[in-house]
C-alpha atoms as a PDB file:
ATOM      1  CA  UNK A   1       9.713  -8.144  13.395  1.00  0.00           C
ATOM      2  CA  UNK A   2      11.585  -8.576  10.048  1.00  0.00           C
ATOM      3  CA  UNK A   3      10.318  -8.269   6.784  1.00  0.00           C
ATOM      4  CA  UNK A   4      10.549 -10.927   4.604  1.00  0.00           C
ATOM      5  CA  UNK A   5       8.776 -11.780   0.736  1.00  0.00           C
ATOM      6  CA  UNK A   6       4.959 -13.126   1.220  1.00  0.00           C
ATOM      7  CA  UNK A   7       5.288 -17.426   1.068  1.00  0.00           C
ATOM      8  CA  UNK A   8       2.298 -18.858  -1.320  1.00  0.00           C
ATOM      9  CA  UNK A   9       0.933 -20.736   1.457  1.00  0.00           C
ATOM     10  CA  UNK A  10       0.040 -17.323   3.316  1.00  0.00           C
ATOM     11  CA  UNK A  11      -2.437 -15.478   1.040  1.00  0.00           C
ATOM     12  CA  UNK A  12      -5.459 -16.291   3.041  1.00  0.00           C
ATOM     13  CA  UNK A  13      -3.846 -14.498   6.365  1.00  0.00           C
ATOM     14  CA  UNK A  14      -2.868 -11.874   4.298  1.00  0.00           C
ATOM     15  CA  UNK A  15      -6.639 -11.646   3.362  1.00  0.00           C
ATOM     16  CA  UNK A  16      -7.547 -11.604   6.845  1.00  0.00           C
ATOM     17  CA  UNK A  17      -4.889  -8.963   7.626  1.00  0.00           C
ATOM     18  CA  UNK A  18      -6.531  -6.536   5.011  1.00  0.00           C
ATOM     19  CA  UNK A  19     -10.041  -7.120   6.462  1.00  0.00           C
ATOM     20  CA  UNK A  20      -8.862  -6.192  10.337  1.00  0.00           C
ATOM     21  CA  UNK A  21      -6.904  -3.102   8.663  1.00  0.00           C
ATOM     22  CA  UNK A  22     -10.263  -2.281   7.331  1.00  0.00           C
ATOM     23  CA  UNK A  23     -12.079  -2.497  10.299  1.00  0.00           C
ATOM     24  CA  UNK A  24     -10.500   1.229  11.418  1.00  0.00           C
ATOM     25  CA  UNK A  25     -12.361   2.931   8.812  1.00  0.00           C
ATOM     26  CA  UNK A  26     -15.251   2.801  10.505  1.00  0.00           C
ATOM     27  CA  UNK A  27     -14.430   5.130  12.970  1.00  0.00           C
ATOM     28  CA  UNK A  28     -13.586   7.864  10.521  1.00  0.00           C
ATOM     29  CA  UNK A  29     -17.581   7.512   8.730  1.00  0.00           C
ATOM     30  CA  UNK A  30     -15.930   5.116   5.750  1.00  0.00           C
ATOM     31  CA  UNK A  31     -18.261   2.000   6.267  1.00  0.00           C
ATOM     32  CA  UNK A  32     -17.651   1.148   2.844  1.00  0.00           C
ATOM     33  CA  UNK A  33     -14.301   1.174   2.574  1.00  0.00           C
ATOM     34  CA  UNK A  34     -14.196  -1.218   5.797  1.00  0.00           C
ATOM     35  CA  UNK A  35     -16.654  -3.541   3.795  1.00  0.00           C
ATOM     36  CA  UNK A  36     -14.383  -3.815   0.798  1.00  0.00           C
ATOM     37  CA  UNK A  37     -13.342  -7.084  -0.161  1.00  0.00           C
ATOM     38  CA  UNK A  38      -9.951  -8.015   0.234  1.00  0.00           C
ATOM     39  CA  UNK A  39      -7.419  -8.545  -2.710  1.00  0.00           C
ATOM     40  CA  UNK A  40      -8.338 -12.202  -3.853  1.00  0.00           C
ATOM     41  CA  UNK A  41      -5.025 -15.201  -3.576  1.00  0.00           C
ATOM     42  CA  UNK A  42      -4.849 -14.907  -7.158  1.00  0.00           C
ATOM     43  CA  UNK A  43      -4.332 -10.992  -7.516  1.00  0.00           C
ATOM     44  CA  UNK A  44      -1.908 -11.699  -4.351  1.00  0.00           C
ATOM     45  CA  UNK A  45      -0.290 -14.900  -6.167  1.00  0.00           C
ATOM     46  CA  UNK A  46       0.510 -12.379  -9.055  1.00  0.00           C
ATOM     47  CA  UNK A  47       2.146  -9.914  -6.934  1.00  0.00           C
ATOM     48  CA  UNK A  48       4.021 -12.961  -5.255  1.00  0.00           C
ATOM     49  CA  UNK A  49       4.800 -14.628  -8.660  1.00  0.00           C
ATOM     50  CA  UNK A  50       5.896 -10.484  -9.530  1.00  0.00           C
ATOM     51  CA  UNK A  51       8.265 -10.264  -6.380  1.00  0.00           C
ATOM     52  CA  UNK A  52       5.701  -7.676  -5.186  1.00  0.00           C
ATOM     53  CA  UNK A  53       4.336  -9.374  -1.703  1.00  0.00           C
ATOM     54  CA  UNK A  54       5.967  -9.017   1.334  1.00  0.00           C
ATOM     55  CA  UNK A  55       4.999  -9.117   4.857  1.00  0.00           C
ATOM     56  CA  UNK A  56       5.819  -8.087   8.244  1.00  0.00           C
ATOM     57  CA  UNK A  57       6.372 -11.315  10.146  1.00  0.00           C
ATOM     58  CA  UNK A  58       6.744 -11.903  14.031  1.00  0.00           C
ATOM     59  CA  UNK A  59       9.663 -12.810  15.182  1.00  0.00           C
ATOM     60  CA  UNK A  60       7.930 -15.223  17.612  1.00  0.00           C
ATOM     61  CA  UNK A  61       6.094 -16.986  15.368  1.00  0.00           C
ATOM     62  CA  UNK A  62       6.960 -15.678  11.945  1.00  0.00           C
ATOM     63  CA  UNK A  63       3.370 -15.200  11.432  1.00  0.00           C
ATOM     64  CA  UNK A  64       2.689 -12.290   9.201  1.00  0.00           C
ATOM     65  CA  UNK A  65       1.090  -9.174  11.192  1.00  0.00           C
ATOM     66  CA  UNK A  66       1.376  -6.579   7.616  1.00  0.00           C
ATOM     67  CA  UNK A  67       2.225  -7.065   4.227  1.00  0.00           C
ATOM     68  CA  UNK A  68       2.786  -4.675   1.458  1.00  0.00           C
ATOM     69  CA  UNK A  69       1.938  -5.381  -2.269  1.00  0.00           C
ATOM     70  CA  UNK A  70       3.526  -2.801  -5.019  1.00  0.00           C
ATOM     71  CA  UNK A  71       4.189  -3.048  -8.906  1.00  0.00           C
ATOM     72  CA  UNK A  72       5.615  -0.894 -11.498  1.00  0.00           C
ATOM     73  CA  UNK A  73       3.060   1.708 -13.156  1.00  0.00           C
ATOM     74  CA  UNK A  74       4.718   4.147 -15.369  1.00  0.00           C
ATOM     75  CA  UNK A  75       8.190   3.015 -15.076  1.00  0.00           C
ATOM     76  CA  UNK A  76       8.135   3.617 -11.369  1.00  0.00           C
ATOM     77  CA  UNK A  77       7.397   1.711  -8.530  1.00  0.00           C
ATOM     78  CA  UNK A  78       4.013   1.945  -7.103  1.00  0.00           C
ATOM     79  CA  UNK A  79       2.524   0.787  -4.015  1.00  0.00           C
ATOM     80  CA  UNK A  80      -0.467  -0.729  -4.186  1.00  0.00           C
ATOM     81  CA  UNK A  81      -1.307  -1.900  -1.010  1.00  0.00           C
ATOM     82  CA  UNK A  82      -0.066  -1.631   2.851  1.00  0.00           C
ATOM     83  CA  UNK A  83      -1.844  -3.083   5.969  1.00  0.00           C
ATOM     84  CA  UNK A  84      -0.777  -3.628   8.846  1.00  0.00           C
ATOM     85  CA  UNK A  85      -2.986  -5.624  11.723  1.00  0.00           C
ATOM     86  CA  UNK A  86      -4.679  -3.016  14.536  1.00  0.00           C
ATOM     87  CA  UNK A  87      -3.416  -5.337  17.017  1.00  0.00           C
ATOM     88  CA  UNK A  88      -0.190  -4.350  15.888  1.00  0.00           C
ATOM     89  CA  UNK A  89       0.042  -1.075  14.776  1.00  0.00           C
ATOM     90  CA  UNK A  90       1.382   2.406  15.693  1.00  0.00           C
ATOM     91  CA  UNK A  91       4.752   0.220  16.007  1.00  0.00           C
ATOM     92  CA  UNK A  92       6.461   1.315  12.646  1.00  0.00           C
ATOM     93  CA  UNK A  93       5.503  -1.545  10.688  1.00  0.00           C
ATOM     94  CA  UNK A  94       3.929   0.422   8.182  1.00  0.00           C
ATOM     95  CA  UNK A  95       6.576   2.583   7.383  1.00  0.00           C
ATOM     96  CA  UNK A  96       9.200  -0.456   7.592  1.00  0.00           C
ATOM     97  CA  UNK A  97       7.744  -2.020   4.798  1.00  0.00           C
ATOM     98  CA  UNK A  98       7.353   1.344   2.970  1.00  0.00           C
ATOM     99  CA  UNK A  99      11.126   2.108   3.228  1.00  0.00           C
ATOM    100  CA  UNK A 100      11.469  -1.816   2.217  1.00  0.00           C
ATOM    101  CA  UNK A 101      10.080  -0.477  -0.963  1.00  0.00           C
ATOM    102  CA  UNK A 102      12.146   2.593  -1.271  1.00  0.00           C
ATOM    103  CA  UNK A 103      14.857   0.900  -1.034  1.00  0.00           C
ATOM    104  CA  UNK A 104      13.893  -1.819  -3.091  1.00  0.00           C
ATOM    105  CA  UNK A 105      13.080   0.585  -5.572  1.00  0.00           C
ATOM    106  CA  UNK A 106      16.310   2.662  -5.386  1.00  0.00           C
ATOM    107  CA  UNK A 107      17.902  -0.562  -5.996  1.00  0.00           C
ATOM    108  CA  UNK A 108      16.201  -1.131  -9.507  1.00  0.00           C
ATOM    109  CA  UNK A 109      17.086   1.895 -10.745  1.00  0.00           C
ATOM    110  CA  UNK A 110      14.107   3.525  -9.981  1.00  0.00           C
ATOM    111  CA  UNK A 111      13.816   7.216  -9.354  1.00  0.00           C
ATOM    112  CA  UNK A 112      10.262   7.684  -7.645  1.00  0.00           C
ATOM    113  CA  UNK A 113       7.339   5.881  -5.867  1.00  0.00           C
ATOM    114  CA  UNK A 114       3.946   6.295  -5.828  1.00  0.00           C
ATOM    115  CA  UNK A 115       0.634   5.660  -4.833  1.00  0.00           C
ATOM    116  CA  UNK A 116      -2.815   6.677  -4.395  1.00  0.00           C
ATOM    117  CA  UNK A 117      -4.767   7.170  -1.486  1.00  0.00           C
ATOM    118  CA  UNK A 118      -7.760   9.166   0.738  1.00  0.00           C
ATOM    119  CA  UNK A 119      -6.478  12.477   1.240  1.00  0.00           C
ATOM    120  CA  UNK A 120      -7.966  13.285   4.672  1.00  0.00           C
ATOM    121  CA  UNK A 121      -7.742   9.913   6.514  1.00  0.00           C
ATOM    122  CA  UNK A 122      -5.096  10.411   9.259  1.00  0.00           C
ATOM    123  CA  UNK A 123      -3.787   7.274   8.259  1.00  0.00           C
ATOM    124  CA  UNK A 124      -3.782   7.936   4.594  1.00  0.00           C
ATOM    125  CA  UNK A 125      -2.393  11.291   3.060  1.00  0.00           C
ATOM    126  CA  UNK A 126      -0.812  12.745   6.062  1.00  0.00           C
ATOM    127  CA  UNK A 127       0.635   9.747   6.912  1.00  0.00           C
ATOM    128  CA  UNK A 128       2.458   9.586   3.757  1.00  0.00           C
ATOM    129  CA  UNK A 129       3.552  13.166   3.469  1.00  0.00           C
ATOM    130  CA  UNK A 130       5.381  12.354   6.720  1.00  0.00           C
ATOM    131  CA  UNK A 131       7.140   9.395   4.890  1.00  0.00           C
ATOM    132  CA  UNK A 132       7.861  12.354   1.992  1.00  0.00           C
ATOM    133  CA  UNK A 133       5.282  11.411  -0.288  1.00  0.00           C
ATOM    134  CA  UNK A 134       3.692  14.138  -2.386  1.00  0.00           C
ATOM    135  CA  UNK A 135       0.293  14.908  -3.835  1.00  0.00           C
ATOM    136  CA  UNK A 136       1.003  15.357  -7.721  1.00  0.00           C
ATOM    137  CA  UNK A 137      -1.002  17.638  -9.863  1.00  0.00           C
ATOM    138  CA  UNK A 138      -3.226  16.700 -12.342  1.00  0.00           C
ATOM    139  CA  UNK A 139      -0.822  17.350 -14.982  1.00  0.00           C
ATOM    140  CA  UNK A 140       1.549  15.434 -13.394  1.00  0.00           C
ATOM    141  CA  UNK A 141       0.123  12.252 -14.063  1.00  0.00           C
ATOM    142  CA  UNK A 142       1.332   9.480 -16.074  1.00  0.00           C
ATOM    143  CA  UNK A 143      -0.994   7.775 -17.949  1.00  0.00           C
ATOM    144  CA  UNK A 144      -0.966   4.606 -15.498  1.00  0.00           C
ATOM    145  CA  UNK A 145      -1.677   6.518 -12.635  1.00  0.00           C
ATOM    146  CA  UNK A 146      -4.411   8.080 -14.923  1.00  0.00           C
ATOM    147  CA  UNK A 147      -6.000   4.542 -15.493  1.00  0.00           C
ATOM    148  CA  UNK A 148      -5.479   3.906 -11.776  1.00  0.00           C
ATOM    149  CA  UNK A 149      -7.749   7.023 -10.486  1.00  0.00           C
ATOM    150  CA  UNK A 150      -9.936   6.514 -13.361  1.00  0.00           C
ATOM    151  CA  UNK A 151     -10.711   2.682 -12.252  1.00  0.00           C
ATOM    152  CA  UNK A 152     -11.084   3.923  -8.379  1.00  0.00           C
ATOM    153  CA  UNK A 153     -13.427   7.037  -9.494  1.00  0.00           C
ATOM    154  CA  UNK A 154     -15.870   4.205 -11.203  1.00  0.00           C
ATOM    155  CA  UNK A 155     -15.527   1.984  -8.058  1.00  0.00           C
ATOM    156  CA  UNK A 156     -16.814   4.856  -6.266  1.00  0.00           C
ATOM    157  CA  UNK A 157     -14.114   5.626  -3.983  1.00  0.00           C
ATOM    158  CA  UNK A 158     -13.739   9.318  -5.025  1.00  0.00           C
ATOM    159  CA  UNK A 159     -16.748  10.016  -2.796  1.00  0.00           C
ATOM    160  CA  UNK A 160     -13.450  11.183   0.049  1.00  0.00           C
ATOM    161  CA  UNK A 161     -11.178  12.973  -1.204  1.00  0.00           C
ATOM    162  CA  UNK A 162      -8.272  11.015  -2.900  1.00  0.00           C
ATOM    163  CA  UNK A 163      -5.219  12.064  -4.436  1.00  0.00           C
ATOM    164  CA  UNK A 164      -2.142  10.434  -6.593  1.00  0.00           C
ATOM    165  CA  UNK A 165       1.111  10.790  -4.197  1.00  0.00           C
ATOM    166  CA  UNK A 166       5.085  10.632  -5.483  1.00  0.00           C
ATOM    167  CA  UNK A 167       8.694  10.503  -3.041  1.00  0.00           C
ATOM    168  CA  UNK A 168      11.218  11.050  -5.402  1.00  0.00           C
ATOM    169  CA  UNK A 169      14.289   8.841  -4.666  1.00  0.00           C
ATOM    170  CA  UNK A 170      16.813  10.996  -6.523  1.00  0.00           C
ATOM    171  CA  UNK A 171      18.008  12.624  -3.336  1.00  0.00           C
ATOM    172  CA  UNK A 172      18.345  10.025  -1.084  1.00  0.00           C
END
């Protein structure tokens, strides 16, 4: 497996990776969220275009198996998006392209990440407080991250518990 930046000509399977990834919420009562439509190519052409695609690739076939999409949102770097294919996960994958971002992050100068994300879903918040994320307070919420919760409140996906989460970089 190595990761590697998302190639233009890949946005579909990157589609059809989110849609599998989906498929787990199910399980956990979140038909919904396993309905949700995918990120369209041209929100994943931006975050190409942004340097902020990049996938999880096979090192059989170099097909890609997860991909991560982040940006910047109040001078830090945020993480938008990670999914990794059921047929391939519990391997890591996740979390490689999640230190992929730390360290991409560190490397900009950058002295957190964050993200936002279902608080109970195994998956979800307690998989990220193992990476060393942390849920931030209210208070402690830039104003992007503000406009972030407020757009997922109105698309309905505060009816589970969500929460803004931060890993400082400053220590290493």
């Amino acid at each position: 497996m190595r990761i590697r930046s998302a190639r233009p000509d890949e946005l579909e399977a990157l589609r059809a990776v989110e849609v599998a990834a989906g498929a787990p919420f199910r399980d956990v009562g979140m038909d919904p969220i396993a309905d949700d439509t995918p990120p369209s190519t041209v929100v994943l052409a931006g975050a190409l275009e942004r340097g902020g695609l990049w996938v999880a690739a096979s090192s059989t076939d170099d097909r890609p198996v997860a991909y991560l999409m982040d940006d910047v949102v109040d001078g830090e770097a945020h993480l938008d998006q990670v999914s990794v294919h059921p047929s391939h996960a519990r391997r890591g994958i996740g979390a490689r392209l999640v230190e992929h971002l730390v360290e991409r992050a560190r490397a900009a100068g950058r002295t957190a990440v964050t993200l936002t994300t279902f608080v109970d879903v195994p998956w979800n918040g307690p998989y990220y407080a193992r990476l060393g994320f942390r849920p931030l307070a209210e208070d402690e919420l830039g104003p992007g991250l503000r406009a972030i919760r407020r757009t997922e409140a109105a698309r309905g996906l505060d009816r589970w518990p969500r929460t803004a989460m931060r890993r400082d970089l400053a220590s290493g």
